[in-house]
Structure formats: C-alpha cells, structure tokens
C-alpha atoms as a PDB file:
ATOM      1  CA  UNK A   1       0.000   0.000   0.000  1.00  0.00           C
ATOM      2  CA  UNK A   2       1.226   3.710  -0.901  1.00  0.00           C
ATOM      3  CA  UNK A   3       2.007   5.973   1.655  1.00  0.00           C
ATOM      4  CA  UNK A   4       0.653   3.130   4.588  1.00  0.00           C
ATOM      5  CA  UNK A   5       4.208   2.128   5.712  1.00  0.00           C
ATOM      6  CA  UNK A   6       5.192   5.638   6.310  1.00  0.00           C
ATOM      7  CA  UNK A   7       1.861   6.394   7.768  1.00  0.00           C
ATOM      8  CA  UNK A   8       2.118   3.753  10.373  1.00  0.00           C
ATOM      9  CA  UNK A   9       5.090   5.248  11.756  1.00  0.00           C
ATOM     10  CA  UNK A  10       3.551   8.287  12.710  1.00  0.00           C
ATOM     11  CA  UNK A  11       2.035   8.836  16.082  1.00  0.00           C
ATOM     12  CA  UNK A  12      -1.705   9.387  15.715  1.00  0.00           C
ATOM     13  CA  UNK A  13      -3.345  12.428  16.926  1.00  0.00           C
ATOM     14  CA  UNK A  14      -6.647  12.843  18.899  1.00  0.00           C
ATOM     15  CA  UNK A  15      -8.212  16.247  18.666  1.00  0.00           C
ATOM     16  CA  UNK A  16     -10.968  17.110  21.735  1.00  0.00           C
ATOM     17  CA  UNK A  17     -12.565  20.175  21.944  1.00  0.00           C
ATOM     18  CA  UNK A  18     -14.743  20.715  24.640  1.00  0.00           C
ATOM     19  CA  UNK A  19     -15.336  23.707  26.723  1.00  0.00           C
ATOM     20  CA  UNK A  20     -15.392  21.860  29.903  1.00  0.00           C
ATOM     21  CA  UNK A  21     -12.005  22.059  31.419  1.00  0.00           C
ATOM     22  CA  UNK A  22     -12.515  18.834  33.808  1.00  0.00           C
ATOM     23  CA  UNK A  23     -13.932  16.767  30.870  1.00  0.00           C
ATOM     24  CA  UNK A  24     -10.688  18.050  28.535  1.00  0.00           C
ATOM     25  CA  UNK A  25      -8.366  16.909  31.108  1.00  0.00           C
ATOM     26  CA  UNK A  26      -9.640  13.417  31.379  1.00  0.00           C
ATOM     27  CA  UNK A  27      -9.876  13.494  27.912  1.00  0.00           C
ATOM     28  CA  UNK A  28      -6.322  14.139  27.387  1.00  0.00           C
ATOM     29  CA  UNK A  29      -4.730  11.593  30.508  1.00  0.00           C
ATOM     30  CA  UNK A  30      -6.761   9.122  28.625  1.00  0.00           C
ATOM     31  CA  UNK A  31      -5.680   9.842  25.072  1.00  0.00           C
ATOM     32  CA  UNK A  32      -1.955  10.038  26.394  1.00  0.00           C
ATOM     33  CA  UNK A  33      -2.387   6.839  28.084  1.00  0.00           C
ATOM     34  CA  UNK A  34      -3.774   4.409  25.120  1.00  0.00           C
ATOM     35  CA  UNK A  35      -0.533   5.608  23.166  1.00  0.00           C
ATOM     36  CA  UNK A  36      -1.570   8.679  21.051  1.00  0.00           C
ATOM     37  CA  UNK A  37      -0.972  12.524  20.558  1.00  0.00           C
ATOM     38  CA  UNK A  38      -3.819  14.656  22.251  1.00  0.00           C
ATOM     39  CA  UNK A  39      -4.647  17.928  21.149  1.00  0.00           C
ATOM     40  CA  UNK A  40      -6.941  20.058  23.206  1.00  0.00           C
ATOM     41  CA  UNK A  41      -9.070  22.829  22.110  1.00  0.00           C
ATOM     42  CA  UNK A  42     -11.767  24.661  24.500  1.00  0.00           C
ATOM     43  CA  UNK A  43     -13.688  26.345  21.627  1.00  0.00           C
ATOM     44  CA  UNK A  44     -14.347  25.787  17.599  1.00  0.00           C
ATOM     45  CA  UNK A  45     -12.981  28.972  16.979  1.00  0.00           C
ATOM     46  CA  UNK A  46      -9.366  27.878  18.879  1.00  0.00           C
ATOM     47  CA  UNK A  47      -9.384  24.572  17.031  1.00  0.00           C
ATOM     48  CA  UNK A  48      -9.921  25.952  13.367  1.00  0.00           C
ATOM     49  CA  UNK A  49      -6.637  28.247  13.917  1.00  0.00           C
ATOM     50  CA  UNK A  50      -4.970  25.037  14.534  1.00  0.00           C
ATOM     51  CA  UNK A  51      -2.531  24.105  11.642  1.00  0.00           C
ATOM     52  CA  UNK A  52      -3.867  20.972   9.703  1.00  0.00           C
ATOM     53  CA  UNK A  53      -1.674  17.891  10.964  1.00  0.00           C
ATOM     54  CA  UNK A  54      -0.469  15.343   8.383  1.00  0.00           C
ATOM     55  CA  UNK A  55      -0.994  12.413  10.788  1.00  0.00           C
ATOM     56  CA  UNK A  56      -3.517  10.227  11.216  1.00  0.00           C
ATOM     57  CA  UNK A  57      -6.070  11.755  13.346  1.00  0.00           C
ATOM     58  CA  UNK A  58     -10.080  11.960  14.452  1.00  0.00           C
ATOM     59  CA  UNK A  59     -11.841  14.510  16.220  1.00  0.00           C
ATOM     60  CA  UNK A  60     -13.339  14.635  19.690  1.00  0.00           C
ATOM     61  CA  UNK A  61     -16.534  17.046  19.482  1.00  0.00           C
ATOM     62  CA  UNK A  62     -18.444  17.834  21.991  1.00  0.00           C
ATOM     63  CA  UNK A  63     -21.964  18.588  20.857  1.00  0.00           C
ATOM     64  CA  UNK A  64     -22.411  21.752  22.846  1.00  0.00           C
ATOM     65  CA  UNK A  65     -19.621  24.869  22.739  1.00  0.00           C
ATOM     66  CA  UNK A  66     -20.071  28.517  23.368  1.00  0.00           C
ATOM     67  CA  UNK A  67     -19.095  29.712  19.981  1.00  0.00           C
ATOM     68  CA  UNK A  68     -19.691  27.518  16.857  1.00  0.00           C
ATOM     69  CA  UNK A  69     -21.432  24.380  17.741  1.00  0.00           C
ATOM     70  CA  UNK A  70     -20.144  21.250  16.999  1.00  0.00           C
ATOM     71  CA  UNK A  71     -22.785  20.639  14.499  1.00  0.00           C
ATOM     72  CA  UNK A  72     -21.622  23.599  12.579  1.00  0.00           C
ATOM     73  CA  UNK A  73     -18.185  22.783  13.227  1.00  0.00           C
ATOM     74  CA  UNK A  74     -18.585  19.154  11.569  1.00  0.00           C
ATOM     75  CA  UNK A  75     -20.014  21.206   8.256  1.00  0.00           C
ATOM     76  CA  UNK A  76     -17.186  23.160   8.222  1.00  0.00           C
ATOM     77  CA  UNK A  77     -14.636  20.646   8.335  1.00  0.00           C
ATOM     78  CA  UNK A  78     -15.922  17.305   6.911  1.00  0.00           C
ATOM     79  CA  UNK A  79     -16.122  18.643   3.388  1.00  0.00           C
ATOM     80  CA  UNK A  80     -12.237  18.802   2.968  1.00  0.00           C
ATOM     81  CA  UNK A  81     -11.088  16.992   6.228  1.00  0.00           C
ATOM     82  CA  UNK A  82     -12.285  13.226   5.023  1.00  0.00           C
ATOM     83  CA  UNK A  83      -9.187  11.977   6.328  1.00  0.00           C
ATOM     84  CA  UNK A  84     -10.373  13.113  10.221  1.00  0.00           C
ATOM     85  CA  UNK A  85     -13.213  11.577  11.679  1.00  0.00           C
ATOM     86  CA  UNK A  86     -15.636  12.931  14.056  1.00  0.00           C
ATOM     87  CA  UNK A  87     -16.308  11.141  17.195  1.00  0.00           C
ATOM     88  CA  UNK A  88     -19.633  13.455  19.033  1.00  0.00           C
ATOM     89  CA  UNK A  89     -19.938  13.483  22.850  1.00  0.00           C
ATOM     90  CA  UNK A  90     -23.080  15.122  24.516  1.00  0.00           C
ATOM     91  CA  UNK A  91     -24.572  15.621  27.639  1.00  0.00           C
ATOM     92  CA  UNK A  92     -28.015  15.368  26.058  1.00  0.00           C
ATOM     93  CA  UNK A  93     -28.207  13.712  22.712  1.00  0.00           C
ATOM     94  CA  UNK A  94     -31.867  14.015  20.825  1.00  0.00           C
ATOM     95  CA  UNK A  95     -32.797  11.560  18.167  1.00  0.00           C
ATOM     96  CA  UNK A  96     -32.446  14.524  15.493  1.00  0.00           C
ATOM     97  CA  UNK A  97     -29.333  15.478  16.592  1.00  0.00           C
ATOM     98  CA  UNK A  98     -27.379  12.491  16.383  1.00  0.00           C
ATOM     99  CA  UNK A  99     -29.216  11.985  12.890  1.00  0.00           C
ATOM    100  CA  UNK A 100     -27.738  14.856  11.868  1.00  0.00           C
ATOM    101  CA  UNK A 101     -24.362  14.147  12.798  1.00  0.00           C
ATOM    102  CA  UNK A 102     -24.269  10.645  11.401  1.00  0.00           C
ATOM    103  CA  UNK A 103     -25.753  11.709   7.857  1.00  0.00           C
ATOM    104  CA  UNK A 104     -22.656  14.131   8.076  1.00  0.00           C
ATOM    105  CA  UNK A 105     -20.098  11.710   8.414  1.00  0.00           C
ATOM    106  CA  UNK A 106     -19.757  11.268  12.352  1.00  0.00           C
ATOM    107  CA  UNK A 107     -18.654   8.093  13.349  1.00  0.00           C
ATOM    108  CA  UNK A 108     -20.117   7.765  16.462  1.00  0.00           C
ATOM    109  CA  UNK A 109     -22.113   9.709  18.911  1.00  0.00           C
ATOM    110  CA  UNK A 110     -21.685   9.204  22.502  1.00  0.00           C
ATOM    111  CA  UNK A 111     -24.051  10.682  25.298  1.00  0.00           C
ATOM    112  CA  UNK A 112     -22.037  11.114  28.888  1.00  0.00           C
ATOM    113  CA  UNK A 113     -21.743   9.218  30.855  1.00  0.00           C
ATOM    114  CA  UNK A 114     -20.107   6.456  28.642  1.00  0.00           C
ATOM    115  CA  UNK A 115     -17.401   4.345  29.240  1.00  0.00           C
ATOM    116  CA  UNK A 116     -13.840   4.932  28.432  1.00  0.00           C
ATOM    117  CA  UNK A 117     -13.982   1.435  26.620  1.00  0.00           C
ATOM    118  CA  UNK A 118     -16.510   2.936  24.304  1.00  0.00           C
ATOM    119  CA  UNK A 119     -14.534   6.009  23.490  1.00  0.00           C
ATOM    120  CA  UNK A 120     -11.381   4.309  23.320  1.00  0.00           C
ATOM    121  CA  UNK A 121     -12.687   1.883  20.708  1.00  0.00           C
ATOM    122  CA  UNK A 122     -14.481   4.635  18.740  1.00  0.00           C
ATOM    123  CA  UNK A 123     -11.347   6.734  18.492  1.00  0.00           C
ATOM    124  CA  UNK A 124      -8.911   3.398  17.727  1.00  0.00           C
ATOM    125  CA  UNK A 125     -11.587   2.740  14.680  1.00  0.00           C
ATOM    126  CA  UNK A 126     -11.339   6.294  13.429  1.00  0.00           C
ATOM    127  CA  UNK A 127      -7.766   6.318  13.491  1.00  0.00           C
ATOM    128  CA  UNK A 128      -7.820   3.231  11.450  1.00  0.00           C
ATOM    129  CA  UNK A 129     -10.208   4.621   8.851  1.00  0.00           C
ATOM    130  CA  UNK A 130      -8.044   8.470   8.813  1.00  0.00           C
ATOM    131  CA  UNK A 131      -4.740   6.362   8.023  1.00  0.00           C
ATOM    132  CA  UNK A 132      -6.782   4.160   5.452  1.00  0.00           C
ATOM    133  CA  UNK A 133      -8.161   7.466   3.721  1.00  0.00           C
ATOM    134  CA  UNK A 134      -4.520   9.236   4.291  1.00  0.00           C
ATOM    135  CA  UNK A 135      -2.635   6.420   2.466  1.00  0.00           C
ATOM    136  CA  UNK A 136      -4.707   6.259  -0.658  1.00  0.00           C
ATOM    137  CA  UNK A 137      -4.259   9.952  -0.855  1.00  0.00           C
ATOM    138  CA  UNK A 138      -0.780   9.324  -1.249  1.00  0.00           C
ATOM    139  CA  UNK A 139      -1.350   6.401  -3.347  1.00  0.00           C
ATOM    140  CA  UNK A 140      -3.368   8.992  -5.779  1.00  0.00           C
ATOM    141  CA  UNK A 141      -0.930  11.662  -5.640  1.00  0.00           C
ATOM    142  CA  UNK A 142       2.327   9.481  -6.223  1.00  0.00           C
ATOM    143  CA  UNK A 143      -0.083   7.854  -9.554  1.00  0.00           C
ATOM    144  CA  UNK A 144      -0.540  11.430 -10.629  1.00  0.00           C
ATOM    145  CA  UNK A 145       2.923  11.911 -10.490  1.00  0.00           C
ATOM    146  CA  UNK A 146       3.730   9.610 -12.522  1.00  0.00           C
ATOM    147  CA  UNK A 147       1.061  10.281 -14.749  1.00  0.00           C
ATOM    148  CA  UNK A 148       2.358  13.626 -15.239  1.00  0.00           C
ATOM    149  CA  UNK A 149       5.712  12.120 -16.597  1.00  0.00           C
ATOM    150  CA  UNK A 150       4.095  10.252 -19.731  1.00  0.00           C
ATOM    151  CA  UNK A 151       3.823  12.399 -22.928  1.00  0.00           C
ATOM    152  CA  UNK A 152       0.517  13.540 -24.912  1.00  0.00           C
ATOM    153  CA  UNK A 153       0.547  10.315 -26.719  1.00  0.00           C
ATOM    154  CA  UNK A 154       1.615   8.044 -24.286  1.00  0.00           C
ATOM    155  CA  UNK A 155      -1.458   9.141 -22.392  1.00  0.00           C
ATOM    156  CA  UNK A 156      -3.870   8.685 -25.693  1.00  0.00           C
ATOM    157  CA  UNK A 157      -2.483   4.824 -25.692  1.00  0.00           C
ATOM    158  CA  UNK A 158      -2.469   4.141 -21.978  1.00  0.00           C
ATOM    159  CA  UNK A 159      -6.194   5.534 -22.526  1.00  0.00           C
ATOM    160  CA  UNK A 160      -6.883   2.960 -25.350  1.00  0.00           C
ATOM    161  CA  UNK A 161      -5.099  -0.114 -23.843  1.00  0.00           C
ATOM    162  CA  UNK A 162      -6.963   0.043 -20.854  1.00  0.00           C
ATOM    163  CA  UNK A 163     -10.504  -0.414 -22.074  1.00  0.00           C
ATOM    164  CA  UNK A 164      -9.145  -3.758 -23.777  1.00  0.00           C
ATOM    165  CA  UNK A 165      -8.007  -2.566 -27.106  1.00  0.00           C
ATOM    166  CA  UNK A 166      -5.687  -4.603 -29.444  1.00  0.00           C
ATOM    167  CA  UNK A 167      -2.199  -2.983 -30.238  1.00  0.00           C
ATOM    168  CA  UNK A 168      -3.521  -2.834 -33.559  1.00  0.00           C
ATOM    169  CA  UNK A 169      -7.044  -1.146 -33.132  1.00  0.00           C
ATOM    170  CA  UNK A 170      -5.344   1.295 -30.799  1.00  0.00           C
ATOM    171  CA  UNK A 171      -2.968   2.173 -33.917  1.00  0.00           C
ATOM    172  CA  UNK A 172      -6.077   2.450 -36.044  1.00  0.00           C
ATOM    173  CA  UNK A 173      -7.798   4.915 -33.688  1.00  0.00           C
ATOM    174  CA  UNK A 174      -4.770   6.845 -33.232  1.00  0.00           C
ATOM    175  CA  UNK A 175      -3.630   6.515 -37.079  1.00  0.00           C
ATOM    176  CA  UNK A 176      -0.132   5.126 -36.228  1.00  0.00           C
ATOM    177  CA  UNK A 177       1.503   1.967 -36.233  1.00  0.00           C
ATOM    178  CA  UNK A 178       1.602  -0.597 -34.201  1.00  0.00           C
ATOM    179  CA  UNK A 179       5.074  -1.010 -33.499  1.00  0.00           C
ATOM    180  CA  UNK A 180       5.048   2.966 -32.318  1.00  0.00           C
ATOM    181  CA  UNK A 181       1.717   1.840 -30.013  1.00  0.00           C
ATOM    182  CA  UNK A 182       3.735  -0.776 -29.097  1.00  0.00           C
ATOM    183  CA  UNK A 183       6.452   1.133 -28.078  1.00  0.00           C
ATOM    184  CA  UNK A 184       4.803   3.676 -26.712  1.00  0.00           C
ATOM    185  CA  UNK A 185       2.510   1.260 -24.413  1.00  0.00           C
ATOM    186  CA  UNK A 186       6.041  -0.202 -23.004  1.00  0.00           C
ATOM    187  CA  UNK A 187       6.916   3.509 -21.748  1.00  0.00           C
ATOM    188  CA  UNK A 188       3.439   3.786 -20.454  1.00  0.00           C
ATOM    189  CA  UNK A 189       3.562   0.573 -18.213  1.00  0.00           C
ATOM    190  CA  UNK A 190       7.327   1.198 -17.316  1.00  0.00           C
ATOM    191  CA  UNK A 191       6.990   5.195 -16.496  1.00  0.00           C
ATOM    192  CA  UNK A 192       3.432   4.394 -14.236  1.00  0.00           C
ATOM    193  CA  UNK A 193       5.421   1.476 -12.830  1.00  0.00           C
ATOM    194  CA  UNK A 194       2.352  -1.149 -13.759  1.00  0.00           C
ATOM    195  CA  UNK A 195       3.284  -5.322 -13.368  1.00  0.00           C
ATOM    196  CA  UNK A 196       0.267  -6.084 -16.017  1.00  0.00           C
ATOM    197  CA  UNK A 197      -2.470  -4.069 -17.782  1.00  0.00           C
ATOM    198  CA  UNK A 198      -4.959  -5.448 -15.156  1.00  0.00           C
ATOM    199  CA  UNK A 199      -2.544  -3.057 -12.998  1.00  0.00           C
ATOM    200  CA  UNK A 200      -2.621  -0.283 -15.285  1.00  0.00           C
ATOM    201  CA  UNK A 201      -6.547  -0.353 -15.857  1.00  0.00           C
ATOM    202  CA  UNK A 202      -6.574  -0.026 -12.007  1.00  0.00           C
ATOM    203  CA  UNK A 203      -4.481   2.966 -11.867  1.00  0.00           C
ATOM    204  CA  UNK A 204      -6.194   4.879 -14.505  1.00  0.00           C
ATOM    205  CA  UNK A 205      -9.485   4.131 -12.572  1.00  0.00           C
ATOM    206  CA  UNK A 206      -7.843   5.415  -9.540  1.00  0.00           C
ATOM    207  CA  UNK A 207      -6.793   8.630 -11.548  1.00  0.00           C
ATOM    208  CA  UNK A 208     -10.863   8.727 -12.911  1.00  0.00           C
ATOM    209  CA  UNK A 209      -9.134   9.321 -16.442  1.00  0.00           C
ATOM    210  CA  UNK A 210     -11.529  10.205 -19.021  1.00  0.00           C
ATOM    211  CA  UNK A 211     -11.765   7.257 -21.642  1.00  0.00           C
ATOM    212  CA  UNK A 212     -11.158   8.673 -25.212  1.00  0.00           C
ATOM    213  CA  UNK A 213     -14.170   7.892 -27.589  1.00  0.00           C
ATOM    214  CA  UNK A 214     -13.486   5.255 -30.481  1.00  0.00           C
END
C-alpha cells in the first residue's frame, strides 16, 4: 500500500474540543495513556486556527460549545477533512441530533456518561479509517505523479489499452503503427510502474481518467 508504511510510523493524533475544562483533562490523561498525541481545544474557533496535521487523526466534538457548535463545526470541516473523523460526545443527545451528525459523516455519537472502553474503541476505529483514507491519498498523488511524466501520446495509448483494445485497433484509432503503439505502451507501463495491464486499468481508474471515444 502507498504511503501506509510511512503512515504507520507516525504517532496518531486525537483532537478534543470541549469547553469543559474537567472533561478536557480526562480526555487528554486518557488519550496520552492508550498511546496517542492529544490535542486540546476549548472552543471551535481555537481549534480551526490550529494548523492541519499530516498524521492520522479523528476529532473529539463535543456537541455543545459557546461559539460555533459542533454541528456547525462538523459542516465546516468534513467537506475537505475526510481523512479526520468525528467522534460526538453530549450531555443530552436528541434523536435529530445524532441523525444529523451521522448523515454528516460522524462516526459515532456518545451521550455522557459512557465508558472509556466505548470512546477508546471509537477513536482506535477512526484512526484506522483516517490512516486508510490518508494512504490512498498518497497512493493517488504518487499515480498522478507519474502520470504527469508520460507524454501527450503516451497518455492517448495508456487511454486505449486500458478499455481492452488490441495494439492494432489502438494504432487504427490513433492513425499510427503498431510497433510505435507498441512502443509507446512499453513507456506507459514502465513510467506508471504497472506489473500487467490489469494493474494499469486499475491505476487509470484510480486517476478517474476520461476514456477517449473510439
């Protein structure tokens, strides 16, 4: 896997905010004490000055905060912040609420009291889903790299090749011949690193490249 070996080396991070100073603290002994980074914010506003971390991480939310809900904060992050899950915590959870917050991504919502078990095993989930979602974001960008490399007509064969075409229907489409397709198809699968065109049909449906008509 891209990006995963390198990702599992780095120490996770555990965001809480929560504008109750007693609940924070706990918060934090606890997240220190399974083994991963906490960060701990009293308000939205204090959190969303915080620097983006490239780390696996998930968010702590409390429900309830004196500026920006957590509601509102969950709209304003989840859009581009896929690779941090939100984990909700309430003192009074209502059906529509925690409806809400689900259909919005949340991956759990936990009314207080609950157990540190349940917390812990909410958070250890979400970290495993941010790395998952962090490593094929590097997986994508290091493909696009390497897309980048290939010429105009190296990426008018890869194109072709993938949807099944012969060598010598690609060279039809493309009005050359088939030793050149040939050619340039064995730049194409050494350049974007591919082991079999199985592999490169993959990659180009990772990349969501556009199929040319023919």
């Amino acid at each position: 896997m891209f990006g995963s070996a390198s990702m599992s080396n780095v120490m996770p991070i555990v965001f809480v905010v929560d504008d109750d100073v007693s609940v924070r603290e706990s918060l934090e002994l606890m997240i220190r004490s399974a083994g991963w980074k906490p960060e701990i914010f009293a308000s939205a506003t204090e959190f969303l000055s915080h620097p983006r971390a490239h780390a696996p991480s998930c968010l702590v939310l409390d429900v309830n905060l004196p500026d920006l809900n957590g509601l509102d904060l969950q709209m304003r992050v989840a859009g581009d912040r896929i690779d941090m899950p939100i984990i909700f915590i309430t003192g009074y959870g209502d059906v529509p609420m925690t409806v809400r917050a689900m259909k919005a991504g949340a991956v759990e919502f936990l009314t207080k009291p609950f157990s540190d078990d349940a917390l812990l095993g909410a958070i250890r989930h979400a970290i495993e889903r941010s790395r998952a979602v962090l490593g094929h974001e590097a997986e994508i960008r290091m493909l696009a790299d390497r897309y980048e490399t290939l010429s105009r007509r190296e990426r008018e064969v890869m194109a072709l090749v993938v949807t099944g075409l012969l060598n010598k229907q690609v060279a039809f489409d493309l009005g050359i011949s088939e030793i050149t397709v040939k050619a340039h198809r064995g730049r194409v699968m050494h350049k974007m690193q591919a082991n079999s065109l199985v592999d490169l049909a993959s990659m180009a449906a990772k990349l969501h490249l556009r199929q040319m008509p023919h």
